[in-house]
Protein backbone atom coordinates (compact mmCIF):
# COMPACT_ATOMS: atom_id res chain seq x y z
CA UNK A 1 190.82 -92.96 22.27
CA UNK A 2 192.31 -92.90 25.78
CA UNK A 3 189.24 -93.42 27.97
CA UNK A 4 191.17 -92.84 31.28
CA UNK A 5 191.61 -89.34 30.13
CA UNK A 6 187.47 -88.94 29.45
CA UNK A 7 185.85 -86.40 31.82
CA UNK A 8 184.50 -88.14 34.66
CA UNK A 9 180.95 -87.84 35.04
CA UNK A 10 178.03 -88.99 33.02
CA UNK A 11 174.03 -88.43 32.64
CA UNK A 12 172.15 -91.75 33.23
CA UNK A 13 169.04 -91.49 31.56
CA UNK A 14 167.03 -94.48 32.99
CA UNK A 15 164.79 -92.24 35.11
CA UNK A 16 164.37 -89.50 33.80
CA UNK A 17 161.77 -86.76 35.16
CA UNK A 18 157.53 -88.03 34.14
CA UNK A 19 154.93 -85.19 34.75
CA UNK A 20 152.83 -88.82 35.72
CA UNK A 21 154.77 -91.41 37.51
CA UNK A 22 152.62 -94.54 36.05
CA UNK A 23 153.48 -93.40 32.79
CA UNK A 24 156.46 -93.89 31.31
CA UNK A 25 155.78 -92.00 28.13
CA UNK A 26 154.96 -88.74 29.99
CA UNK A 27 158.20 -87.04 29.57
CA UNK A 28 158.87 -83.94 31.25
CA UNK A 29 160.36 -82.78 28.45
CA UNK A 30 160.43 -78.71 29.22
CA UNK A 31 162.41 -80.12 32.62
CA UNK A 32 164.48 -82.67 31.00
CA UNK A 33 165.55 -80.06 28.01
CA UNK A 34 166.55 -77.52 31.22
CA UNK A 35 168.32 -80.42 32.74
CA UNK A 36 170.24 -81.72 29.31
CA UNK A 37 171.41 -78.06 28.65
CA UNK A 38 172.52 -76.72 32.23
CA UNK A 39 174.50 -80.19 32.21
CA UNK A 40 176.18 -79.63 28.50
CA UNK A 41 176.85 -75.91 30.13
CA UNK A 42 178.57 -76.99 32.75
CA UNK A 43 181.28 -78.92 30.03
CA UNK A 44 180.35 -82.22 30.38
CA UNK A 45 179.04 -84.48 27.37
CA UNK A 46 178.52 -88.26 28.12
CA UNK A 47 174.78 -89.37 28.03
CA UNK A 48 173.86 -92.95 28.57
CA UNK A 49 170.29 -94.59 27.42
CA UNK A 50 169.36 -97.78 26.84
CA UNK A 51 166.65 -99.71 24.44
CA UNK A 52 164.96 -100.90 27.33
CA UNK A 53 164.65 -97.48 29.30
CA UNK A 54 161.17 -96.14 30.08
CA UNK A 55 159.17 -98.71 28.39
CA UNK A 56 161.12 -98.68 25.09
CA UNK A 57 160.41 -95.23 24.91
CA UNK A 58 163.72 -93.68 26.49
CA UNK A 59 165.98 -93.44 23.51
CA UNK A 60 163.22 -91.53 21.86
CA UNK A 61 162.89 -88.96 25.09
CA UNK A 62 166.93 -89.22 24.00
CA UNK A 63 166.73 -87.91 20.80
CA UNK A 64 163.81 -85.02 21.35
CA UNK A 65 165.69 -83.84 24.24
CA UNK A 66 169.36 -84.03 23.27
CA UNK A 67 169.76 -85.19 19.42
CA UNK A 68 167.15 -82.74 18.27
CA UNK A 69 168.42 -79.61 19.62
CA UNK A 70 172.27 -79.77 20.08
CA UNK A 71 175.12 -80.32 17.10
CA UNK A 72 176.11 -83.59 17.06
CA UNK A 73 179.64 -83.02 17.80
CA UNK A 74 178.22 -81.50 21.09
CA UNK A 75 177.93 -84.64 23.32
CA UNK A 76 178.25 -88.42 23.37
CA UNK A 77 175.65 -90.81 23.25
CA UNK A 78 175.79 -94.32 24.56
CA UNK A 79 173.01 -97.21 24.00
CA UNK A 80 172.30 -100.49 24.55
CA UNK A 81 171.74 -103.82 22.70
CA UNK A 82 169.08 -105.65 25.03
CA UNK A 83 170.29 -109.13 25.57
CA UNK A 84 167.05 -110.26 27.23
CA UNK A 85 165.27 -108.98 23.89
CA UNK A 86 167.03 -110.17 20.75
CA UNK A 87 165.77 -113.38 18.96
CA UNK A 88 168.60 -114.33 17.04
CA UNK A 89 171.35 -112.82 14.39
CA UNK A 90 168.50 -111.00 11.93
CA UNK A 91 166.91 -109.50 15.55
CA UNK A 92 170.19 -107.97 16.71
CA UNK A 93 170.75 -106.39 13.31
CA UNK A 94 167.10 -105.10 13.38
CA UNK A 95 167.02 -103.58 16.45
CA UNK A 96 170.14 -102.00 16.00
CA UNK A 97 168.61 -100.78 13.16
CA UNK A 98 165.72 -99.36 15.24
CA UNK A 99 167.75 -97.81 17.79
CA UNK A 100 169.55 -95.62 14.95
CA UNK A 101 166.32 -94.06 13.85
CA UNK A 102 164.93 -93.98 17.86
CA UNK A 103 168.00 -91.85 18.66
CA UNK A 104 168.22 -89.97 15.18
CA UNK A 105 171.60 -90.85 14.90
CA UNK A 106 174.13 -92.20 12.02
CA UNK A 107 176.32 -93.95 15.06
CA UNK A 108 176.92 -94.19 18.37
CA UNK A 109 179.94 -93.05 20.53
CA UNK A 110 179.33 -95.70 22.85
CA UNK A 111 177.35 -99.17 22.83
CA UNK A 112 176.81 -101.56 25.27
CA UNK A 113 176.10 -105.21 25.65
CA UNK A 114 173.01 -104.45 28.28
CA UNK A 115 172.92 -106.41 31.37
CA UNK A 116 175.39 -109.11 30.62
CA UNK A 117 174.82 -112.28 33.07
CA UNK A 118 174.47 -115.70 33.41
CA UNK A 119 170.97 -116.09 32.42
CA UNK A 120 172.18 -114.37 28.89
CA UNK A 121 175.77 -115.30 28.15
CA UNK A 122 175.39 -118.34 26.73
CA UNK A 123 172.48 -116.89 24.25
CA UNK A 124 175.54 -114.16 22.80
CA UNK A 125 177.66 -116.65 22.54
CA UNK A 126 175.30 -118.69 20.39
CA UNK A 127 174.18 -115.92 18.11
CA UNK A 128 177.44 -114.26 18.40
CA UNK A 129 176.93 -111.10 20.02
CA UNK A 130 179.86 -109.92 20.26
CA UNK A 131 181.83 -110.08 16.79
CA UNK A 132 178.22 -108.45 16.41
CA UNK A 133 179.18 -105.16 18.41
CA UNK A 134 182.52 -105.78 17.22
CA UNK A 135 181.43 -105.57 13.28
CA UNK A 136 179.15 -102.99 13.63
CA UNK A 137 182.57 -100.80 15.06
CA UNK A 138 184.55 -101.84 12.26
CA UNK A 139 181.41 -100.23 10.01
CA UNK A 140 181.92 -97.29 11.91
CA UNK A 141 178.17 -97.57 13.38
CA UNK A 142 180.25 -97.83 16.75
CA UNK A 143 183.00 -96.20 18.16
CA UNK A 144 183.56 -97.75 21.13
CA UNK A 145 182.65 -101.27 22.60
CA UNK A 146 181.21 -101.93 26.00
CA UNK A 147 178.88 -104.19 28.11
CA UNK A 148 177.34 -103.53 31.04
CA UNK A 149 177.89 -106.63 33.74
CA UNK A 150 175.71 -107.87 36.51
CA UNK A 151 177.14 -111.07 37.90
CA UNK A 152 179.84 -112.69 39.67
CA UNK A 153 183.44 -112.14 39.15
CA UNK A 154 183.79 -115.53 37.93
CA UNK A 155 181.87 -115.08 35.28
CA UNK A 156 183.43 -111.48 34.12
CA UNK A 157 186.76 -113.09 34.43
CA UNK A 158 185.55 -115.87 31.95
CA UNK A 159 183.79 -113.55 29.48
CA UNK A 160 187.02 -111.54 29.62
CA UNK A 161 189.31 -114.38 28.93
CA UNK A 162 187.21 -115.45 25.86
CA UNK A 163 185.41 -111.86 24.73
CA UNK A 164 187.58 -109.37 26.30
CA UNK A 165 189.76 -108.39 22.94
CA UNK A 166 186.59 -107.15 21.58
CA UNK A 167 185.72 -105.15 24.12
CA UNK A 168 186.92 -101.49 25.13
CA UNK A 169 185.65 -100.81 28.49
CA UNK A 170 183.30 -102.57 30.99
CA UNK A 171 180.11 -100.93 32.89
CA UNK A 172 179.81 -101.99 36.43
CA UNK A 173 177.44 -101.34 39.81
CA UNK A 174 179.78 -99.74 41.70
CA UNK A 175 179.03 -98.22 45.45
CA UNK A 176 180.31 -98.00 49.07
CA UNK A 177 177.43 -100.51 49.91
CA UNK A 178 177.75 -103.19 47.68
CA UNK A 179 181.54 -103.29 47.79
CA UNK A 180 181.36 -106.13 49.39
CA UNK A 181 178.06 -107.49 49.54
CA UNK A 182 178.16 -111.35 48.14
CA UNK A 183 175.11 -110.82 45.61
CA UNK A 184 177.09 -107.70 43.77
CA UNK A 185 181.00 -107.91 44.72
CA UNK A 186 181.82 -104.88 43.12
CA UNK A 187 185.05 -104.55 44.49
CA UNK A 188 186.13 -108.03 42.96
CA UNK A 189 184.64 -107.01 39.55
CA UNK A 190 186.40 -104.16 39.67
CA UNK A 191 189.78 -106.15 40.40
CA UNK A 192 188.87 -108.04 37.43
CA UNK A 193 188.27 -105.25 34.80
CA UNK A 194 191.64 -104.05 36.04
CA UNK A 195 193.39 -107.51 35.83
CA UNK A 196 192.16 -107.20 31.98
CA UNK A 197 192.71 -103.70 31.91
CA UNK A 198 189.28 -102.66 30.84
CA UNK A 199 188.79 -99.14 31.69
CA UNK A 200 184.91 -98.76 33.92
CA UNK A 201 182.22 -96.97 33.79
CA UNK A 202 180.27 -97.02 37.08
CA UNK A 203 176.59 -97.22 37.33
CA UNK A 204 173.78 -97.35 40.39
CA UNK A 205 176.78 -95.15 41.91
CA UNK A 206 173.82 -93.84 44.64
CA UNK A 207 172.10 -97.39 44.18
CA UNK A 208 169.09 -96.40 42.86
CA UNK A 209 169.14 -92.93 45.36
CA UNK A 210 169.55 -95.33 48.52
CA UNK A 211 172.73 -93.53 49.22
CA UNK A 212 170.81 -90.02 49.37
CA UNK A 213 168.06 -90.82 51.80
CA UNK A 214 170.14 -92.43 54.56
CA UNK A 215 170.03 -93.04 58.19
CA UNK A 216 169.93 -90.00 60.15
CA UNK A 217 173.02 -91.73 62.35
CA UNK A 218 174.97 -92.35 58.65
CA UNK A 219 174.12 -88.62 57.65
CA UNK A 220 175.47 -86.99 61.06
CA UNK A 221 178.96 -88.90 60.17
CA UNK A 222 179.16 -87.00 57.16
CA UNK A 223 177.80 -83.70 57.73
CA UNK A 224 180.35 -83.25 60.92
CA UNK A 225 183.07 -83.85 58.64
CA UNK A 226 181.92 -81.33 55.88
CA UNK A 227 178.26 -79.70 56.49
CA UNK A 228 178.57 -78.39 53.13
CA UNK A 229 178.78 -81.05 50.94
CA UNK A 230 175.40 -83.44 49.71
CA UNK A 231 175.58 -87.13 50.82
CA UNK A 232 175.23 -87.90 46.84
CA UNK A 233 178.54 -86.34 46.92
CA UNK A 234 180.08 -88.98 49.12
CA UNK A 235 178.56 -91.72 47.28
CA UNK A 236 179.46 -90.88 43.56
CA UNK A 237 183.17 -89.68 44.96
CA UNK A 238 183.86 -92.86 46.32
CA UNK A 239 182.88 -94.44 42.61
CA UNK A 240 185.02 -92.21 41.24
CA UNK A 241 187.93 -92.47 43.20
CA UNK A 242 188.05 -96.42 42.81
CA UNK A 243 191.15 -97.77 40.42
CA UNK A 244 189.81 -98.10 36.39
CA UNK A 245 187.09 -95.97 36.72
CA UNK A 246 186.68 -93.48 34.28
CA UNK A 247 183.61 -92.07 34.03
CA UNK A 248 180.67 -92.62 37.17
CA UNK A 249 176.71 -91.94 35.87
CA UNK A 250 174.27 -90.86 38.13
CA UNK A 251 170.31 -90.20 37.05
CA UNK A 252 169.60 -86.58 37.58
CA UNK A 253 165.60 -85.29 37.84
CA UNK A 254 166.31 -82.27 39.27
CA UNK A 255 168.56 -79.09 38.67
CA UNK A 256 169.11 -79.23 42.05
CA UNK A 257 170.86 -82.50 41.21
CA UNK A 258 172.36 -81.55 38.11
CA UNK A 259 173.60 -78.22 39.74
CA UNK A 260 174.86 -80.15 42.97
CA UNK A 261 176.76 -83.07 40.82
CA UNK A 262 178.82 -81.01 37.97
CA UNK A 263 180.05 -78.50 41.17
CA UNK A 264 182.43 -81.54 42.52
CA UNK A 265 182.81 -83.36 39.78
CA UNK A 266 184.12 -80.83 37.20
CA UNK A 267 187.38 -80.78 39.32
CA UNK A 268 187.11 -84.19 40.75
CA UNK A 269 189.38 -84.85 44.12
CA UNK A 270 189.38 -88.52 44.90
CA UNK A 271 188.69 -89.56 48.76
CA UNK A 272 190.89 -89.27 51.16
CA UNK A 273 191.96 -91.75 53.90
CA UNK A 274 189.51 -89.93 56.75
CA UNK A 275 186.64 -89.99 54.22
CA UNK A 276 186.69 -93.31 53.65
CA UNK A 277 187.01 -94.27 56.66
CA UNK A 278 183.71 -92.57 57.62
CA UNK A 279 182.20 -94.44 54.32
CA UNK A 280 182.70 -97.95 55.89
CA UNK A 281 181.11 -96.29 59.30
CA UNK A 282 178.31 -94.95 56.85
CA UNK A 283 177.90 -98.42 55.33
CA UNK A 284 177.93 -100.32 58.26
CA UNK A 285 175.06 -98.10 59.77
CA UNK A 286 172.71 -98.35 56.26
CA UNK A 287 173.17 -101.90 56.25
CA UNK A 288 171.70 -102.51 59.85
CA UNK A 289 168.95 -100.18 58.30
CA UNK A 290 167.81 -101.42 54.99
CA UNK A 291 165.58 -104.80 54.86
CA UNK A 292 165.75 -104.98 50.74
CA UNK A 293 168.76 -104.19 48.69
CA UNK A 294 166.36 -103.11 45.76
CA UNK A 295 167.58 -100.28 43.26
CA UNK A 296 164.32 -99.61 41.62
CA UNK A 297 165.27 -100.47 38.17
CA UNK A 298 162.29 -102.43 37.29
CA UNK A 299 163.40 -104.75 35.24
CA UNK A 300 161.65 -107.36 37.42
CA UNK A 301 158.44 -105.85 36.72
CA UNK A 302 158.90 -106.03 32.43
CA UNK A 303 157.04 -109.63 32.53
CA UNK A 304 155.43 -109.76 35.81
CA UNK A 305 152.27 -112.13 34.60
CA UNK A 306 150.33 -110.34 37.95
CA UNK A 307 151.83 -106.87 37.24
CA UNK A 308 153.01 -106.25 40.77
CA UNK A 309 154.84 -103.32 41.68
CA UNK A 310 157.66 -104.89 43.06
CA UNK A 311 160.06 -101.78 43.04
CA UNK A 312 157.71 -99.38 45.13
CA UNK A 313 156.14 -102.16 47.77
CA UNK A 314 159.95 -102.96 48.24
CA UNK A 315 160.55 -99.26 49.01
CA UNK A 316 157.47 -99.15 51.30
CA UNK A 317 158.91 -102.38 52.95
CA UNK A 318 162.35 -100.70 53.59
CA UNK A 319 160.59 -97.43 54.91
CA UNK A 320 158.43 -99.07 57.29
CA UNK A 321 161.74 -101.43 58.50
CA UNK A 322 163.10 -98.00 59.49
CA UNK A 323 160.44 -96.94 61.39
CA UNK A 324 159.97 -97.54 65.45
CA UNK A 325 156.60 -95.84 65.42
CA UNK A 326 153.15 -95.75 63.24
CA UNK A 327 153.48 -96.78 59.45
CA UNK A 328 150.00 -96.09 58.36
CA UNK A 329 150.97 -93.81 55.85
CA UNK A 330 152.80 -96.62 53.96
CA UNK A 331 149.92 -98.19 54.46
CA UNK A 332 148.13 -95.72 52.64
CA UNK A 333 150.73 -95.76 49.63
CA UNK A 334 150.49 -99.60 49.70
CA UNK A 335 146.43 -99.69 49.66
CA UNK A 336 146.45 -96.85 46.58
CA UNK A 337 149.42 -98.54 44.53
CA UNK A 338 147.62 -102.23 44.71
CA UNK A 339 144.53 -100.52 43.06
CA UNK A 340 145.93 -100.66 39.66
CA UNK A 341 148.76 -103.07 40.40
CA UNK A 342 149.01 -107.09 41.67
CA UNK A 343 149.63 -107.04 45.39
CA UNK A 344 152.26 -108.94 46.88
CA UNK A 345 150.54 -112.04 47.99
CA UNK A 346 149.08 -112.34 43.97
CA UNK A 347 152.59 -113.75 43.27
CA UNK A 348 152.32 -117.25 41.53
CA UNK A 349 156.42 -117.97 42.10
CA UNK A 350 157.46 -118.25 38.39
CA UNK A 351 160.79 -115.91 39.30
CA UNK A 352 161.29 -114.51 35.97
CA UNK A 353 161.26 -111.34 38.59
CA UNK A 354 164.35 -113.41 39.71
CA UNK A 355 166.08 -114.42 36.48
CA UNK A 356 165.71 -110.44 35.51
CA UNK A 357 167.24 -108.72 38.49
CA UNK A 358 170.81 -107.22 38.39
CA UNK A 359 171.09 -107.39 41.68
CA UNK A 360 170.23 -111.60 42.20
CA UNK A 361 167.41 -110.99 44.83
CA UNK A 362 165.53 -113.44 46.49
CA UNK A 363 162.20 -111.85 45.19
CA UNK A 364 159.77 -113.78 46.03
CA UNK A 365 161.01 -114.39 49.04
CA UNK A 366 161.11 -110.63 50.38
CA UNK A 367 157.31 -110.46 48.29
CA UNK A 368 156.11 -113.51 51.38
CA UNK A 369 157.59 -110.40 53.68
CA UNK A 370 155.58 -107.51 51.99
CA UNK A 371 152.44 -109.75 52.43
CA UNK A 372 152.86 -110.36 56.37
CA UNK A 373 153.99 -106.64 56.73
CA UNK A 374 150.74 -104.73 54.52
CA UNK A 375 148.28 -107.54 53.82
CA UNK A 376 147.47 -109.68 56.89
CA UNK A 377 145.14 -107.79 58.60
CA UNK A 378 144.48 -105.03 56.31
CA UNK A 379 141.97 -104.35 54.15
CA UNK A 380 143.13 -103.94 50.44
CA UNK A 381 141.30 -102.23 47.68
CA UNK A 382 139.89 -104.25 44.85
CA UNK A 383 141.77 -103.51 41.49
CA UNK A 384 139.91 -101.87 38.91
């Protein structure tokens, strides 16, 4: 299969629409059916899960939404083998075994080593992850091998100089603002899957949607150039148009989204030299503006002994860092979320928040920040 020749736009399905926010289980499914179909009309077929996603309960939403109602022939289906999770040889085999039947599936098109790092590498190479993948290909339970990367280029290099034969493409972060930034590198990763040539699939293109909601400054570079085009077009073009990259995701929850996305993307035209030079303006700007470079995943919050909503008081922080003026309405969001959730000074510094974050931030540290910015002085709600 030539990747490079794969269409070049994918449906991330890590956040995908609730009808109730604190529950992950509460699929939207009569939106998220709209949203699977208008995306499959529109010729595109590439749909990415994960075990992990929505409380464990993602590659289920998966199969009701997708699986269950389109021929499987209709669209490819990528997954994830949860490196954080597995126990040994016997666990990989058994959830493997469990993501089959969650996704009502006989195989996968695609399959991933999920979140491949430093606080996990030396566990695959113990249990031997990946002749793992690699057998489970050969079975035909696979078509094509991937993992998914969150660490240094030092580290992909290595992994690619001892794994890389069994692997057929490499998933990256890949965005205009963390090009360079020291905790993500992407542009050096990138220059590594290409010294290997391992074809990339891009992911957190719009980091997390912190590349739609931007500085009103960043916005008025882009919308002089073309006032036609979405800033979520900008982010996931640049992605696209890097060297490698053959396929970008993005996380669509609304058919506004959906409809916006597949309209540049179905005949892709790569940036040109003027457009990317008003991305580094763009970056430059968001970077003087954002306190917290926090892409909502929530993997941080999986084992959180206190529970805290790390995600959303890190968005509040970032909001109310933008702001010159009153931010009692933050407040307001801060006082109602602590109700059911630790608040930021309940923290007891273990870090697994730490050890679990793709993007290798100083949690704790920016939690000490949320506490002087919504808790001294203000009068939090007891949890229930």
């Amino acid at each position: 299969m030539d990747l490079m020749k794969e269409k070049k736009f994918g449906y991330g399905c890590m956040r995908l629409p609730l009808l109730n926010k604190e529950d992950q289980t509460s699929f939207d499914y009569d939106l998220i059916n709209k949203l699977f179909d208008t995306y499959l009309e529109k010729g595109f077929t590439y749909f990415d899960t994960a075990y992990t996603y929505h409380g464990y309960h993602g590659e289920e939403a998966v199969r009701k939404a997708l699986i269950e109602r389109h021929p499987r022939d209709s669209f490819q289906l990528a997954t994830k083998l949860p490196l954080r999770d597995f126990k040994d040889n016997e666990d990989m085999k058994r959830i493997f075994d469990e993501q089959l039947t969650n996704c009502g599936v006989d195989f996968f098109d695609y399959y991933l080593l999920h979140n491949m790092g430093s606080n996990v590498y030396q566990k695959c190479c113990k249990y031997d992850a990946f002749d793992f993948v690699v057998k489970k290909k050969t079975e035909g339970k696979i078509k094509v091998v991937g993992m998914s990367f969150h660490d240094t280029p030092e580290l992909l290099e290595e992994i690619l100089s001892e794994h890389g034969n069994g692997l057929d493409f490499i998933q990256l972060q890949i965005n205009y603002i963390d090009w360079e930034q020291p905790n993500v590198q992407s542009r050096r990763c990138l220059e590594i899957a290409n010294k290997y040539n391992k074809p990339v699939i891009v992911m957190e293109p719009c980091k997390g949607g912190t590349l739609v909601n931007i500085p009103k400054e960043a916005e008025k570079l882009m919308k002089d150039y073309n006032p036609t085009v979405s800033t979520a077009s900008w982010a996931l073009r640049f992605a696209a148009s890097q060297k490698g990259v053959f396929r970008v995701l993005s996380g669509m929850n609304s058919m506004e989204q959906v409809e916006d996305n597949t309209s540049f993307m179905a005949d892709f035209i790569p940036l040109n030299e003027e457009e990317n030079a008003i991305i580094r303006n763009v970056a430059k700007i968001i970077n003087l503006n954002t306190a917290v470079q926090c892409t909502a995943c929530e993997y941080c919050t999986h084992e959180c002994p206190k529970n805290i909503a790390i995600p959303k008081y890190f968005a509040l922080y970032n909001s109310i860092m933008r702001t010159t003026g009153s931010f009692s309405s933050q407040m307001v969001y801060y006082n109602n979320i602590a109700i059911n959730h630790g608040k930021a000074s309940e923290c007891i510094g273990c870090k697994q928040c730490e050890r679990a974050c793709p993007q290798h931030l100083p949690i704790t540290t920016y939690l000490k920040d949320v506490v002087e910015k919504f808790e001294k002085n203000s009068i939090i709600p007891t949890r229930k």
